[in-house]
N, C-alpha and C. Protein backbone atom coordinates (compact mmCIF):
# COMPACT_ATOMS: atom_id res chain seq x y z
N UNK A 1 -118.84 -188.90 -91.55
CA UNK A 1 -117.78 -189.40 -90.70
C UNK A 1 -116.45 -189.41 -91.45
N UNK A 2 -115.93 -189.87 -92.16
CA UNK A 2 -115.49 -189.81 -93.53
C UNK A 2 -114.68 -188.50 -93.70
N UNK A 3 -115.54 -187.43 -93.79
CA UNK A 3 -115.10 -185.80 -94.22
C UNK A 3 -114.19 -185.59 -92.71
N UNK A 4 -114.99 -185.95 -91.49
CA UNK A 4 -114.37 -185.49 -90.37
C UNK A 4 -112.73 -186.11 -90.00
N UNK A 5 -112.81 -187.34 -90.69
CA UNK A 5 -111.59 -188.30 -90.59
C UNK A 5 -110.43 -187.79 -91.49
N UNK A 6 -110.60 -187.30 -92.12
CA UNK A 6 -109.79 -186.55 -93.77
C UNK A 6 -109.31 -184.98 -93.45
N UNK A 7 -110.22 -184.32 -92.39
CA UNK A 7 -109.72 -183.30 -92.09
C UNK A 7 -108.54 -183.42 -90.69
N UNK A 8 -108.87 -184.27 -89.98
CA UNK A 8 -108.20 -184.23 -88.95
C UNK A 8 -106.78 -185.11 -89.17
N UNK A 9 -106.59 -185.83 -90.59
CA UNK A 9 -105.69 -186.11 -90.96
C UNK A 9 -104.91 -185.49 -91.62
N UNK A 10 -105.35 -184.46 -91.97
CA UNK A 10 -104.80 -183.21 -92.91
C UNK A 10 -104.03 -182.16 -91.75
N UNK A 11 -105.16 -181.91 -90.75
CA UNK A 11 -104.58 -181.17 -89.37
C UNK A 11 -102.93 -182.20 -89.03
N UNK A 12 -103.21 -183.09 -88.86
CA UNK A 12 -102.02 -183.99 -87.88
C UNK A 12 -100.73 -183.88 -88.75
N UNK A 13 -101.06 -183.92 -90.32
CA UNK A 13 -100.15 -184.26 -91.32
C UNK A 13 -99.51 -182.65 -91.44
N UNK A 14 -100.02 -181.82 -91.30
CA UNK A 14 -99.73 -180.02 -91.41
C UNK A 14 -98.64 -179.71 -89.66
N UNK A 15 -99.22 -180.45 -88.85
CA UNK A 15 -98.40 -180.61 -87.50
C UNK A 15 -97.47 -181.39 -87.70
N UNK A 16 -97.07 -182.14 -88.17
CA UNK A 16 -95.99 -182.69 -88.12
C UNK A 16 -95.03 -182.45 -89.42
N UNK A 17 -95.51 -181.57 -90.33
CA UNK A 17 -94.57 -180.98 -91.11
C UNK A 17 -94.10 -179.52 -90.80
N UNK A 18 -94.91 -179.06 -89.88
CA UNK A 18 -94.02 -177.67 -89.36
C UNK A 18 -93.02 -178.23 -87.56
N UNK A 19 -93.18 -179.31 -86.94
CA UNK A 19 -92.64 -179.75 -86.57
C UNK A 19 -91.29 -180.38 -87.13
N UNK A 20 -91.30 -180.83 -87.89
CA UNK A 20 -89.85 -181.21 -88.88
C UNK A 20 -89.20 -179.78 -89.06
N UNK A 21 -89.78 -178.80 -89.69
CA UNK A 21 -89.37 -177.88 -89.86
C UNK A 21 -88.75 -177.07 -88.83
N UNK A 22 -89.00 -177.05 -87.86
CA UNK A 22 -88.65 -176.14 -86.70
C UNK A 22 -87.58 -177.22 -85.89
N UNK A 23 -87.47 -178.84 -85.93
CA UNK A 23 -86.38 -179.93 -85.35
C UNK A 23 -85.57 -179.17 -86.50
N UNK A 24 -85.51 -179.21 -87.76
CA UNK A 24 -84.19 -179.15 -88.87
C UNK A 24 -83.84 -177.67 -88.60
N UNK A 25 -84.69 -176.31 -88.25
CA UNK A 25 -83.99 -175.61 -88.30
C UNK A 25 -83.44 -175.13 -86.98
N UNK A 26 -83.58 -176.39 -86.13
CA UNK A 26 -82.61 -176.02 -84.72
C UNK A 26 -81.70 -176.67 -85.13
N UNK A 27 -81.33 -177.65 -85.87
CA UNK A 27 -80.50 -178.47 -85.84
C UNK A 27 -79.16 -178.15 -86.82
N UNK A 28 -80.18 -177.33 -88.18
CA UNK A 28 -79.13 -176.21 -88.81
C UNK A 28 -77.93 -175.28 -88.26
N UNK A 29 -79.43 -174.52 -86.93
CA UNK A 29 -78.39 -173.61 -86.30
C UNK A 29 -77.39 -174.29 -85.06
N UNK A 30 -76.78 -174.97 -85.09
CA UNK A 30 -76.05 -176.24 -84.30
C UNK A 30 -74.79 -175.22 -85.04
N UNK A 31 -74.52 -175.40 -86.27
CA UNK A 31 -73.50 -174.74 -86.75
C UNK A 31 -73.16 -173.65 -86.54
N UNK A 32 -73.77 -172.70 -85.91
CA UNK A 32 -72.70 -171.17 -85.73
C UNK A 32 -72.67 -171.86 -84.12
N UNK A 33 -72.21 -172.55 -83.51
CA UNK A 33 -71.49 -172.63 -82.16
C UNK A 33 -70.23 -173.16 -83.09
N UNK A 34 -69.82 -173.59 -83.78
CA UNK A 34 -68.70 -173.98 -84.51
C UNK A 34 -67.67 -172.68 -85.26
N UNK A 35 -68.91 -172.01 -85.78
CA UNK A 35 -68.34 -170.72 -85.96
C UNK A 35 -67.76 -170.04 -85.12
N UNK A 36 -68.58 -169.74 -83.79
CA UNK A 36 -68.24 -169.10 -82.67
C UNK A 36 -66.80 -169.30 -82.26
N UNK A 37 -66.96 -170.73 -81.96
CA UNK A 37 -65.71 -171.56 -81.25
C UNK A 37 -64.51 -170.83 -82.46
N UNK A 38 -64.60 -171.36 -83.77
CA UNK A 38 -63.58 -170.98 -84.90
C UNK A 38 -63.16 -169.44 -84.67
N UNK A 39 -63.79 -168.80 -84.39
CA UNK A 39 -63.35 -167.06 -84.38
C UNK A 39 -62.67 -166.99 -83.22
N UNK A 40 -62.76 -167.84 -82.20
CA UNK A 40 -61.87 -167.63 -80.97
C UNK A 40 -61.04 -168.17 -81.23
N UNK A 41 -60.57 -169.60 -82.04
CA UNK A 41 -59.38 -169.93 -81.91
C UNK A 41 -58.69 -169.17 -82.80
N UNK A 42 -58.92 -168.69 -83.68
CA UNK A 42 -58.18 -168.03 -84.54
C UNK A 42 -57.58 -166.35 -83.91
N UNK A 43 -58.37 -166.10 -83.22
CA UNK A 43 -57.69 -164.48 -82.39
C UNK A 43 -57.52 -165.52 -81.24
N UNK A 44 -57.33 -166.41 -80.76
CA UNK A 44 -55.99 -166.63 -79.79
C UNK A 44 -54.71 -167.00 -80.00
N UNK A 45 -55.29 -167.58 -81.20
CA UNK A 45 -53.65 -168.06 -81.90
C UNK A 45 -53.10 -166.71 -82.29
N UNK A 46 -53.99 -166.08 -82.85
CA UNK A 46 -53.35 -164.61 -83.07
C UNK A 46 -52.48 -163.82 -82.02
N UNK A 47 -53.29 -163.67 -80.83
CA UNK A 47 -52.59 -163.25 -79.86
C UNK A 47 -51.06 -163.83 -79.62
N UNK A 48 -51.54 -165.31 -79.19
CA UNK A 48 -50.33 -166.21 -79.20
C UNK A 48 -49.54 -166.01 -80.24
N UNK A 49 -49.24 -166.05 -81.34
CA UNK A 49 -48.31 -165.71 -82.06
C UNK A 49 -47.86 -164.03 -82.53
N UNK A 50 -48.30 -163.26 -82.22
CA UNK A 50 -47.98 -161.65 -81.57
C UNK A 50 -47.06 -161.66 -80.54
N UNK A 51 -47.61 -162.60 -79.61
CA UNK A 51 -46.79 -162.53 -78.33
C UNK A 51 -45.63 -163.25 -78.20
N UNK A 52 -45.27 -164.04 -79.59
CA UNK A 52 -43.91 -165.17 -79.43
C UNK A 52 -42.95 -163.94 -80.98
N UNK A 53 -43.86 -163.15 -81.38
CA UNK A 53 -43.18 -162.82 -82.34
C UNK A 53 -43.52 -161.33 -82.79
N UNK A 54 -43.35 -160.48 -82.24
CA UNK A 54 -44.23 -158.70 -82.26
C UNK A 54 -43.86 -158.20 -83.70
N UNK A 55 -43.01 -158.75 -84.35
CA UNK A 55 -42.11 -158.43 -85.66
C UNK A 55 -43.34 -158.78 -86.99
N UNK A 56 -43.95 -159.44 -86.80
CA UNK A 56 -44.40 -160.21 -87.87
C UNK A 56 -46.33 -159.81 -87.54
N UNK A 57 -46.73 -158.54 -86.72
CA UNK A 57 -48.26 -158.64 -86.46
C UNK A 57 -48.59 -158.19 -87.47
N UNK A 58 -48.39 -157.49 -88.45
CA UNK A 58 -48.98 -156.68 -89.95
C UNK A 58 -49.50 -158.04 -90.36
N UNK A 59 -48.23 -159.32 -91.05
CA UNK A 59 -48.40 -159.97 -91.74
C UNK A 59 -49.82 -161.27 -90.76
N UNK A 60 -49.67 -161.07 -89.58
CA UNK A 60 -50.13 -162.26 -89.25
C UNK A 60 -51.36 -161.75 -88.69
N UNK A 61 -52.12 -160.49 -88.93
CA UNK A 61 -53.27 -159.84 -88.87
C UNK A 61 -53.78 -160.36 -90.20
N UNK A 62 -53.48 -159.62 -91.15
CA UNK A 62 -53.98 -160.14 -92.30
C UNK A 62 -54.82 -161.67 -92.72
N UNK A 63 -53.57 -162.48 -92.05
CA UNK A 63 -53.96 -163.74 -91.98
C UNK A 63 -55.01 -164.62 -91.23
N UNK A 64 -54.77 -163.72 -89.62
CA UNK A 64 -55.99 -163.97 -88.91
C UNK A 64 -57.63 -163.48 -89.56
N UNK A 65 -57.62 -162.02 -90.08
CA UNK A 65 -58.97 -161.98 -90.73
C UNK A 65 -59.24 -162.44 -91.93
N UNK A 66 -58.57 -163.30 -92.37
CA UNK A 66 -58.90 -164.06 -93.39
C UNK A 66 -59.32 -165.65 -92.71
N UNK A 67 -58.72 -165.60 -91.48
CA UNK A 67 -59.10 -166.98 -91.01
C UNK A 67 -60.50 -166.63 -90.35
N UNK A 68 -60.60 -165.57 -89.82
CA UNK A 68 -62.35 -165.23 -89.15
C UNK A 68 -62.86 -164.83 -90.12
N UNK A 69 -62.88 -164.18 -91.43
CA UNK A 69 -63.85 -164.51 -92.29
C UNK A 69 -64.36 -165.87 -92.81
N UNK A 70 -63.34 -166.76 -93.02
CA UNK A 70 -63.72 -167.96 -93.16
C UNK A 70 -64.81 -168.39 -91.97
N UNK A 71 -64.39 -168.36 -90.97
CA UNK A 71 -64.99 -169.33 -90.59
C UNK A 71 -66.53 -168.28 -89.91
N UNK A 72 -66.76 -167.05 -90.19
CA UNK A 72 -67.78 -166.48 -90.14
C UNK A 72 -68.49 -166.92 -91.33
N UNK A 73 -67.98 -166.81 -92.33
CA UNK A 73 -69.12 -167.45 -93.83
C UNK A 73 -69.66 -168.75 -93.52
N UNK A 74 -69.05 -169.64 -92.67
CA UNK A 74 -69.50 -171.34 -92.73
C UNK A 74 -70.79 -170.82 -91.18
N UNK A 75 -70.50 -169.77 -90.52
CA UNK A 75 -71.55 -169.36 -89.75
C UNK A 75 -72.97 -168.94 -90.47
N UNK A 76 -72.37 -168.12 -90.96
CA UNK A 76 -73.52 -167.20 -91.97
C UNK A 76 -74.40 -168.06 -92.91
N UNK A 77 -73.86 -169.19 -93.61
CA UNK A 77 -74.25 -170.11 -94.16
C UNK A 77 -74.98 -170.99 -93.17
N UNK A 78 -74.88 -171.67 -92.11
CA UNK A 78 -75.40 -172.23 -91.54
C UNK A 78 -76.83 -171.43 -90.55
N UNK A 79 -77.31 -170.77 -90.57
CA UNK A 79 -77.93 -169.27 -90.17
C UNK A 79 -78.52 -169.33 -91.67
N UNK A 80 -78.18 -169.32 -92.84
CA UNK A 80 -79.24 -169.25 -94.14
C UNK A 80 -79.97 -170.48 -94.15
N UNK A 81 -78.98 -171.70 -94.02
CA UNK A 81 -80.26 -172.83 -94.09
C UNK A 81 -81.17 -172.86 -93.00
N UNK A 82 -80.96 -172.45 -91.45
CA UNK A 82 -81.80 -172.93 -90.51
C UNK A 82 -82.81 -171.67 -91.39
N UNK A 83 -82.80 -170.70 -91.41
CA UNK A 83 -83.72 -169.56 -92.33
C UNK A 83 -84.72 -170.15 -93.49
N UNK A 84 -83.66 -170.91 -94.32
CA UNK A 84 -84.44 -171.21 -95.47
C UNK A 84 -85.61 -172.90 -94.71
N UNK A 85 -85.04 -173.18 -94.37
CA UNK A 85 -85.69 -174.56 -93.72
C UNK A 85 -86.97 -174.18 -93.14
N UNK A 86 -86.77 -173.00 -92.02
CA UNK A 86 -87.95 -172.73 -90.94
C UNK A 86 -88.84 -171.87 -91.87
N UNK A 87 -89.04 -171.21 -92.81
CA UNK A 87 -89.45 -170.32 -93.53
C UNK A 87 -89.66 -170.89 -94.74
N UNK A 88 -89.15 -171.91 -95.34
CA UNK A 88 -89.66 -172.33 -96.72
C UNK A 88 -90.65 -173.52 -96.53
């Protein structure tokens, strides 16, 4: 009775650690909707400031893909932990 009690505690305890695992790595990927959102504001402001100023798009391109790389890496990063979480 004993052996049967020890295994089925082992079962419950193995379920509820791949359950944690799969809550944390939804909860990881929570972060690329932040990303998402970040890459749009940054090419609208882009637009928007193209459109108040056509003189200055070289310099303020530049600037915009430096602002969507940023905020694609804090995506990409958030996408490695839900990865490393669900998988490690």
């Amino acid at each position: 009775m004993k052996n049967i009690v020890k295994v089925e505690q082992l079962e419950l305890a193995s379920a509820v650690v791949e359950l944690g695992k799969k809550v944390g790595a939804g909860l990881a990927a929570i972060g690329l909707t932040g990303a998402g959102a970040g890459v749009g504001i940054v090419f609208a402001a882009f637009i928007l400031a193209v459109g108040m100023n056509p003189n200055l798009r070289g310099e303020l391109f530049k600037l915009a893909m430096l602002g969507f790389a940023l905020s694609e890496a804090v995506g990409l990063l958030a996408l490695m932990m839900s990865f490393l979480i669900l998988y490690s």
